[in-house]
C-alpha atoms as a PDB file:
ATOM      1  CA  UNK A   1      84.941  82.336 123.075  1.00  0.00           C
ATOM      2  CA  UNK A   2      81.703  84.384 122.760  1.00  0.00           C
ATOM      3  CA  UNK A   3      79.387  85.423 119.229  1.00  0.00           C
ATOM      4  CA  UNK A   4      81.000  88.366 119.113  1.00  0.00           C
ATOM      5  CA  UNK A   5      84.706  86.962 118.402  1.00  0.00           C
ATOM      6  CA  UNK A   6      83.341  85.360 115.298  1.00  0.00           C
ATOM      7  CA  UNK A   7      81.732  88.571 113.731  1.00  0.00           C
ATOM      8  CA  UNK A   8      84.506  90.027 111.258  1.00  0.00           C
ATOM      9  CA  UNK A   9      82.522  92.507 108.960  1.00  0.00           C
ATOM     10  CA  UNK A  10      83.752  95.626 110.955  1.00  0.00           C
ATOM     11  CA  UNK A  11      86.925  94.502 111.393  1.00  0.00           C
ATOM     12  CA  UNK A  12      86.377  93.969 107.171  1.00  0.00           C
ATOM     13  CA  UNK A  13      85.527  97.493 106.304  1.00  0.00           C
ATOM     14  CA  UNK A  14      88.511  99.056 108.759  1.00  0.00           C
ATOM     15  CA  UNK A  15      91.342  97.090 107.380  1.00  0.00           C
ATOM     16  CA  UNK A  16      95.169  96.608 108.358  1.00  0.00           C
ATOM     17  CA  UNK A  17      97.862  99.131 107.874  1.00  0.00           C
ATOM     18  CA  UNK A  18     100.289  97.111 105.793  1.00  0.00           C
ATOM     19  CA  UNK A  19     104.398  98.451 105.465  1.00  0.00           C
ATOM     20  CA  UNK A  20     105.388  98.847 102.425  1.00  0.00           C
ATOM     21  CA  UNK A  21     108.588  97.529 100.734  1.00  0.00           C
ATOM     22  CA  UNK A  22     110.665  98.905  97.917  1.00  0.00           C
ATOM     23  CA  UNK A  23     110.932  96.470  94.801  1.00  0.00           C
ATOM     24  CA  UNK A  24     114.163  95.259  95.731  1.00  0.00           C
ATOM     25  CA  UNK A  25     112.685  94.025  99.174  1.00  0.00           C
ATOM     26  CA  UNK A  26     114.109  97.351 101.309  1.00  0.00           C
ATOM     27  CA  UNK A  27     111.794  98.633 103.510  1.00  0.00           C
ATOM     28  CA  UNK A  28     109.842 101.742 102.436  1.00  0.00           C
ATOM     29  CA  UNK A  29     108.428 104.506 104.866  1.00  0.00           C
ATOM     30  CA  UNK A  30     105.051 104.132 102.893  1.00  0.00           C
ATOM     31  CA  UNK A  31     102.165 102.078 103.454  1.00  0.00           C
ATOM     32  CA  UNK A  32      98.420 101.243 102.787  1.00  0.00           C
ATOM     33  CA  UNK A  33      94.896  99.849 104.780  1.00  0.00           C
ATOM     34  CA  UNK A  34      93.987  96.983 103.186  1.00  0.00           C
ATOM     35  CA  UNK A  35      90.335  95.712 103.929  1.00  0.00           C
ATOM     36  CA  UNK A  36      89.011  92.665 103.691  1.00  0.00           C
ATOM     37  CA  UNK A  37      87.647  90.899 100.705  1.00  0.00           C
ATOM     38  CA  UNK A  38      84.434  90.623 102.814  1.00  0.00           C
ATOM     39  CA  UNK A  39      84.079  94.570 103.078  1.00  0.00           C
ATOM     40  CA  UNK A  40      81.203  96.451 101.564  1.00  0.00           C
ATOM     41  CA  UNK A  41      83.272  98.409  99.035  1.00  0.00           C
ATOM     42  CA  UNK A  42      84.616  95.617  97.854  1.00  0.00           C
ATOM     43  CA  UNK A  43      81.292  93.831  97.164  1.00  0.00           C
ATOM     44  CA  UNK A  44      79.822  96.733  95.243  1.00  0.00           C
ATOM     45  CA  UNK A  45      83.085  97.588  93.377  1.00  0.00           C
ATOM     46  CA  UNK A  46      82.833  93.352  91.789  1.00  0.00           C
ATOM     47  CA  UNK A  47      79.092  94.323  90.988  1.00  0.00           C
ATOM     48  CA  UNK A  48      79.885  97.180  89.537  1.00  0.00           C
ATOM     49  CA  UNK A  49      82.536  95.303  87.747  1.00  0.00           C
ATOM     50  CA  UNK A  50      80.426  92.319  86.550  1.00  0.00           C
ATOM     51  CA  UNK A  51      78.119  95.010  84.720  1.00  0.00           C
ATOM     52  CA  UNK A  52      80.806  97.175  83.333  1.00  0.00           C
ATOM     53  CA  UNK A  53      82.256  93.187  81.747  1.00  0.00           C
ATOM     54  CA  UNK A  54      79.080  92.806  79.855  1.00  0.00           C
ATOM     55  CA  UNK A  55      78.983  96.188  78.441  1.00  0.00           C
ATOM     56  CA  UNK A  56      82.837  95.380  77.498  1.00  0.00           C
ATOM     57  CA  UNK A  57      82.042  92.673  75.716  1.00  0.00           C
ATOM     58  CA  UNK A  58      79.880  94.207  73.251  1.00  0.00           C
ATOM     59  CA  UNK A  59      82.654  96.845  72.881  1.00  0.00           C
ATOM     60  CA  UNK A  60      84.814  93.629  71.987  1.00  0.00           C
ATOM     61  CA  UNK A  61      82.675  92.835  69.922  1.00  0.00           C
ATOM     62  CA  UNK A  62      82.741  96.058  67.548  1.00  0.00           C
ATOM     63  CA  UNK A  63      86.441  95.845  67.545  1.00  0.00           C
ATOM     64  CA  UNK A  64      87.768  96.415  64.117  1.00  0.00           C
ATOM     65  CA  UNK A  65      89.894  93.065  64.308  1.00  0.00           C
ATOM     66  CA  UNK A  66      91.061  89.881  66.127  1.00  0.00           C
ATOM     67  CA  UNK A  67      94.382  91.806  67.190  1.00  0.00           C
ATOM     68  CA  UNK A  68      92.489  95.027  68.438  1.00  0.00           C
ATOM     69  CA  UNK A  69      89.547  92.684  70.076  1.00  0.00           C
ATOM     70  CA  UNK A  70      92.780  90.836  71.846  1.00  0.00           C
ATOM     71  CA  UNK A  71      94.802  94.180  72.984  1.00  0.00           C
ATOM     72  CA  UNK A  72      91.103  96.222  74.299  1.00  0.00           C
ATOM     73  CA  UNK A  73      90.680  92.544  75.939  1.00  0.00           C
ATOM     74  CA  UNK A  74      94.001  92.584  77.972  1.00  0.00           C
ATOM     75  CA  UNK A  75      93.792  96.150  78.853  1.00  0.00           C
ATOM     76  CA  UNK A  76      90.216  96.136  80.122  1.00  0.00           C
ATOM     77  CA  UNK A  77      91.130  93.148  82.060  1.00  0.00           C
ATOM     78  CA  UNK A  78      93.944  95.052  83.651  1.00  0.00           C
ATOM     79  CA  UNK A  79      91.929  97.538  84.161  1.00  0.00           C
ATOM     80  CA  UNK A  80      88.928  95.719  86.130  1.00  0.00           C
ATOM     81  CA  UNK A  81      91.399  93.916  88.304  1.00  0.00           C
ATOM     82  CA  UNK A  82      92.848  97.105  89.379  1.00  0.00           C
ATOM     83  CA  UNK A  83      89.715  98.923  89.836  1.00  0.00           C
ATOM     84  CA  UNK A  84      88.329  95.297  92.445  1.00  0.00           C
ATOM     85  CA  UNK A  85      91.587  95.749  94.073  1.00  0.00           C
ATOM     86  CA  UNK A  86      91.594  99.629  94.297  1.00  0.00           C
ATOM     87  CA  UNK A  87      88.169  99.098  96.459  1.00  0.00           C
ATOM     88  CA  UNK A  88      90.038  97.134  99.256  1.00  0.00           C
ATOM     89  CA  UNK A  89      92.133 100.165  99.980  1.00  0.00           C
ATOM     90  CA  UNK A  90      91.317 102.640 102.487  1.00  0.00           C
ATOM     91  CA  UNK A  91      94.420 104.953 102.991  1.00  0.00           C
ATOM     92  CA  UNK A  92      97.822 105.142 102.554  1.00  0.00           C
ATOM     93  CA  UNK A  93     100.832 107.256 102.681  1.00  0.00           C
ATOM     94  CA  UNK A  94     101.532 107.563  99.394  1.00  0.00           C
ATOM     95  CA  UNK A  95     102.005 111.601  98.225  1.00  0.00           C
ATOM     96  CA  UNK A  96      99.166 111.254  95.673  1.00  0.00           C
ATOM     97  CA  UNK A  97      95.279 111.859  96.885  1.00  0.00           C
ATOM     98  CA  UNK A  98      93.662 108.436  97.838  1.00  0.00           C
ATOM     99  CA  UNK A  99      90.718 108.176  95.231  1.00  0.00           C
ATOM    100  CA  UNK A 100      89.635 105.496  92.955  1.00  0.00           C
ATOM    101  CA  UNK A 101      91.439 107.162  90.102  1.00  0.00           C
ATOM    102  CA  UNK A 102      95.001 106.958  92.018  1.00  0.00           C
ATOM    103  CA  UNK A 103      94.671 103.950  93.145  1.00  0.00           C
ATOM    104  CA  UNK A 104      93.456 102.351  90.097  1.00  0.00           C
ATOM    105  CA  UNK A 105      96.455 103.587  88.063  1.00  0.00           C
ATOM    106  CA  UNK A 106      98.669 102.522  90.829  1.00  0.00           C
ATOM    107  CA  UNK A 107      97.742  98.950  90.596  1.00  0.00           C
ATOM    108  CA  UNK A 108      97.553  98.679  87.054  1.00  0.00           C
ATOM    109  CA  UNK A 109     101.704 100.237  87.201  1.00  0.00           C
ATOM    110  CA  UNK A 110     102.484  98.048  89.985  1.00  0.00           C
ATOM    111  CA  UNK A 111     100.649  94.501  89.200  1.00  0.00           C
ATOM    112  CA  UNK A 112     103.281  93.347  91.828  1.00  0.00           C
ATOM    113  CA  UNK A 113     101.677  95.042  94.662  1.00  0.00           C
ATOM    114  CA  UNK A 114      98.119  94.410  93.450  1.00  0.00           C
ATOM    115  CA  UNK A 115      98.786  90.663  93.890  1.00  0.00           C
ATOM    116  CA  UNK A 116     100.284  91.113  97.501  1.00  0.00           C
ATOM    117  CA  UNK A 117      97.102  93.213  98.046  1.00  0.00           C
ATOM    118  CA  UNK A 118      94.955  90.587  97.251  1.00  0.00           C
ATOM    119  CA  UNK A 119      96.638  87.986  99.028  1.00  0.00           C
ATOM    120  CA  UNK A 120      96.833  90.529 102.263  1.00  0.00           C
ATOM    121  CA  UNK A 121      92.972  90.646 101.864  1.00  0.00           C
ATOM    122  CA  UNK A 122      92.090  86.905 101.630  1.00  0.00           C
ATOM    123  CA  UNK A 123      94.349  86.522 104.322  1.00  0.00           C
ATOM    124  CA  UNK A 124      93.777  89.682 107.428  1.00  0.00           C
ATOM    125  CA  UNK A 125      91.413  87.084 110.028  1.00  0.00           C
ATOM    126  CA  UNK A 126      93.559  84.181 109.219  1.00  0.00           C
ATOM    127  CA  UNK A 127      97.181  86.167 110.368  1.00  0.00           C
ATOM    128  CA  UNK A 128      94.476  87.845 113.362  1.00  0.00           C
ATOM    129  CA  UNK A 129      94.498  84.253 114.462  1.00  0.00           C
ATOM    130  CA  UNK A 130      97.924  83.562 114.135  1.00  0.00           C
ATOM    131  CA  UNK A 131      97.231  80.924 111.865  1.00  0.00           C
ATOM    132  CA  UNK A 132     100.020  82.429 108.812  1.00  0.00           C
END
Protein backbone atom coordinates (compact mmCIF):
# COMPACT_ATOMS: atom_id res chain seq x y z
CA UNK A 1 0.00 0.00 0.00
CA UNK A 2 1.37 3.55 -0.51
CA UNK A 3 0.17 7.30 1.33
CA UNK A 4 -1.78 7.92 -1.33
CA UNK A 5 -4.36 4.85 -0.87
CA UNK A 6 -5.18 6.25 2.51
CA UNK A 7 -6.07 9.89 1.36
CA UNK A 8 -10.03 9.88 0.85
CA UNK A 9 -10.99 13.68 0.78
CA UNK A 10 -11.26 13.73 -3.11
CA UNK A 11 -12.76 10.69 -3.37
CA UNK A 12 -15.19 12.62 -0.41
CA UNK A 13 -16.19 15.60 -2.41
CA UNK A 14 -16.88 13.35 -5.85
CA UNK A 15 -19.19 10.87 -4.34
CA UNK A 16 -20.91 7.51 -5.58
CA UNK A 17 -23.72 7.29 -8.02
CA UNK A 18 -26.24 5.37 -5.95
CA UNK A 19 -29.56 3.42 -7.95
CA UNK A 20 -32.44 4.30 -6.81
CA UNK A 21 -35.39 2.07 -5.72
CA UNK A 22 -39.10 2.65 -5.77
CA UNK A 23 -40.79 2.44 -2.20
CA UNK A 24 -41.96 -0.90 -2.68
CA UNK A 25 -38.24 -2.09 -3.27
CA UNK A 26 -38.60 -2.12 -7.45
CA UNK A 27 -35.88 -0.75 -9.05
CA UNK A 28 -36.17 2.85 -10.30
CA UNK A 29 -34.29 4.34 -13.43
CA UNK A 30 -33.32 7.34 -11.08
CA UNK A 31 -30.46 7.93 -9.00
CA UNK A 32 -28.21 10.34 -6.93
CA UNK A 33 -24.10 11.12 -5.99
CA UNK A 34 -23.84 10.81 -2.61
CA UNK A 35 -20.55 12.29 -1.03
CA UNK A 36 -19.02 11.58 1.84
CA UNK A 37 -19.71 12.83 5.28
CA UNK A 38 -16.04 13.98 5.19
CA UNK A 39 -16.68 16.36 2.08
CA UNK A 40 -16.34 20.09 2.28
CA UNK A 41 -20.01 20.88 1.62
CA UNK A 42 -20.97 18.88 4.08
CA UNK A 43 -18.76 20.47 6.78
CA UNK A 44 -19.91 23.99 6.03
CA UNK A 45 -23.61 23.03 5.52
CA UNK A 46 -23.40 21.48 9.77
CA UNK A 47 -21.74 24.99 10.51
CA UNK A 48 -24.05 26.70 8.90
CA UNK A 49 -26.55 24.58 10.63
CA UNK A 50 -25.18 24.87 14.21
CA UNK A 51 -25.65 28.81 13.81
CA UNK A 52 -28.99 28.79 12.16
CA UNK A 53 -29.98 26.20 15.75
CA UNK A 54 -29.08 29.02 18.00
CA UNK A 55 -30.92 31.64 16.21
CA UNK A 56 -33.92 28.91 16.29
CA UNK A 57 -33.90 28.70 19.62
CA UNK A 58 -34.60 32.16 20.43
CA UNK A 59 -37.41 31.90 17.82
CA UNK A 60 -38.60 28.96 20.22
CA UNK A 61 -38.40 30.90 22.60
CA UNK A 62 -40.98 33.74 21.43
CA UNK A 63 -43.38 31.05 20.56
CA UNK A 64 -46.80 31.96 21.69
CA UNK A 65 -47.17 28.49 23.59
CA UNK A 66 -45.82 25.06 24.70
CA UNK A 67 -47.80 23.39 21.68
CA UNK A 68 -46.55 25.99 19.00
CA UNK A 69 -42.82 25.98 20.71
CA UNK A 70 -43.23 21.90 20.24
CA UNK A 71 -44.68 21.91 16.44
CA UNK A 72 -41.86 25.06 15.14
CA UNK A 73 -39.44 22.54 17.19
CA UNK A 74 -40.24 19.36 15.08
CA UNK A 75 -40.45 21.15 11.87
CA UNK A 76 -37.19 23.07 12.16
CA UNK A 77 -35.64 19.88 13.12
CA UNK A 78 -36.91 18.32 9.96
CA UNK A 79 -35.89 20.91 8.31
CA UNK A 80 -32.03 21.09 9.44
CA UNK A 81 -31.67 17.39 8.92
CA UNK A 82 -32.74 17.73 5.43
CA UNK A 83 -30.84 20.74 4.64
CA UNK A 84 -27.12 18.49 6.36
CA UNK A 85 -28.27 15.77 4.17
CA UNK A 86 -29.16 17.88 1.04
CA UNK A 87 -25.24 19.01 1.18
CA UNK A 88 -24.00 15.36 0.60
CA UNK A 89 -25.70 15.32 -2.75
CA UNK A 90 -24.08 16.20 -5.86
CA UNK A 91 -26.42 15.14 -8.80
CA UNK A 92 -29.03 13.08 -9.65
CA UNK A 93 -31.51 12.14 -12.20
CA UNK A 94 -34.35 13.28 -10.78
CA UNK A 95 -36.57 15.77 -13.38
CA UNK A 96 -36.38 18.66 -10.87
CA UNK A 97 -33.12 21.17 -10.94
CA UNK A 98 -30.45 19.92 -8.37
CA UNK A 99 -30.24 22.96 -5.87
CA UNK A 100 -30.39 23.18 -2.20
CA UNK A 101 -34.03 24.13 -2.38
CA UNK A 102 -35.00 20.70 -4.31
CA UNK A 103 -33.18 18.72 -2.52
CA UNK A 104 -34.07 19.99 0.79
CA UNK A 105 -37.81 19.51 0.14
CA UNK A 106 -37.06 16.15 -1.22
CA UNK A 107 -35.64 14.86 1.94
CA UNK A 108 -37.91 16.39 4.21
CA UNK A 109 -40.99 14.33 1.76
CA UNK A 110 -38.97 11.32 1.67
CA UNK A 111 -37.34 10.91 5.37
CA UNK A 112 -36.94 7.27 4.04
CA UNK A 113 -34.36 8.11 1.57
CA UNK A 114 -32.67 10.75 3.74
CA UNK A 115 -31.79 7.96 6.21
CA UNK A 116 -30.39 5.59 3.40
CA UNK A 117 -28.47 8.75 2.35
CA UNK A 118 -26.89 9.10 5.44
CA UNK A 119 -26.06 5.66 5.98
CA UNK A 120 -24.62 5.56 2.12
CA UNK A 121 -22.37 8.48 3.33
CA UNK A 122 -20.94 7.06 6.61
CA UNK A 123 -20.45 4.09 4.75
CA UNK A 124 -18.76 4.93 0.70
CA UNK A 125 -14.68 3.95 1.90
CA UNK A 126 -15.88 1.15 4.01
CA UNK A 127 -18.02 -0.73 0.81
CA UNK A 128 -14.59 0.79 -1.43
CA UNK A 129 -12.87 -1.76 0.73
CA UNK A 130 -15.18 -4.39 0.49
CA UNK A 131 -15.59 -4.41 4.02
CA UNK A 132 -19.98 -4.15 3.80
Amino acid sequence: MQPRDFYVKQEAEEGRRVDLSNADGAPSEHWLVVRSVLSQQYEKAFDSIKAQALVQVVELSKAGGKEQALRMDKQQRRARKARLVASLISDWSLDLPCNETEKTNLLIQAPRLRRQIERISETIFIARAGHV
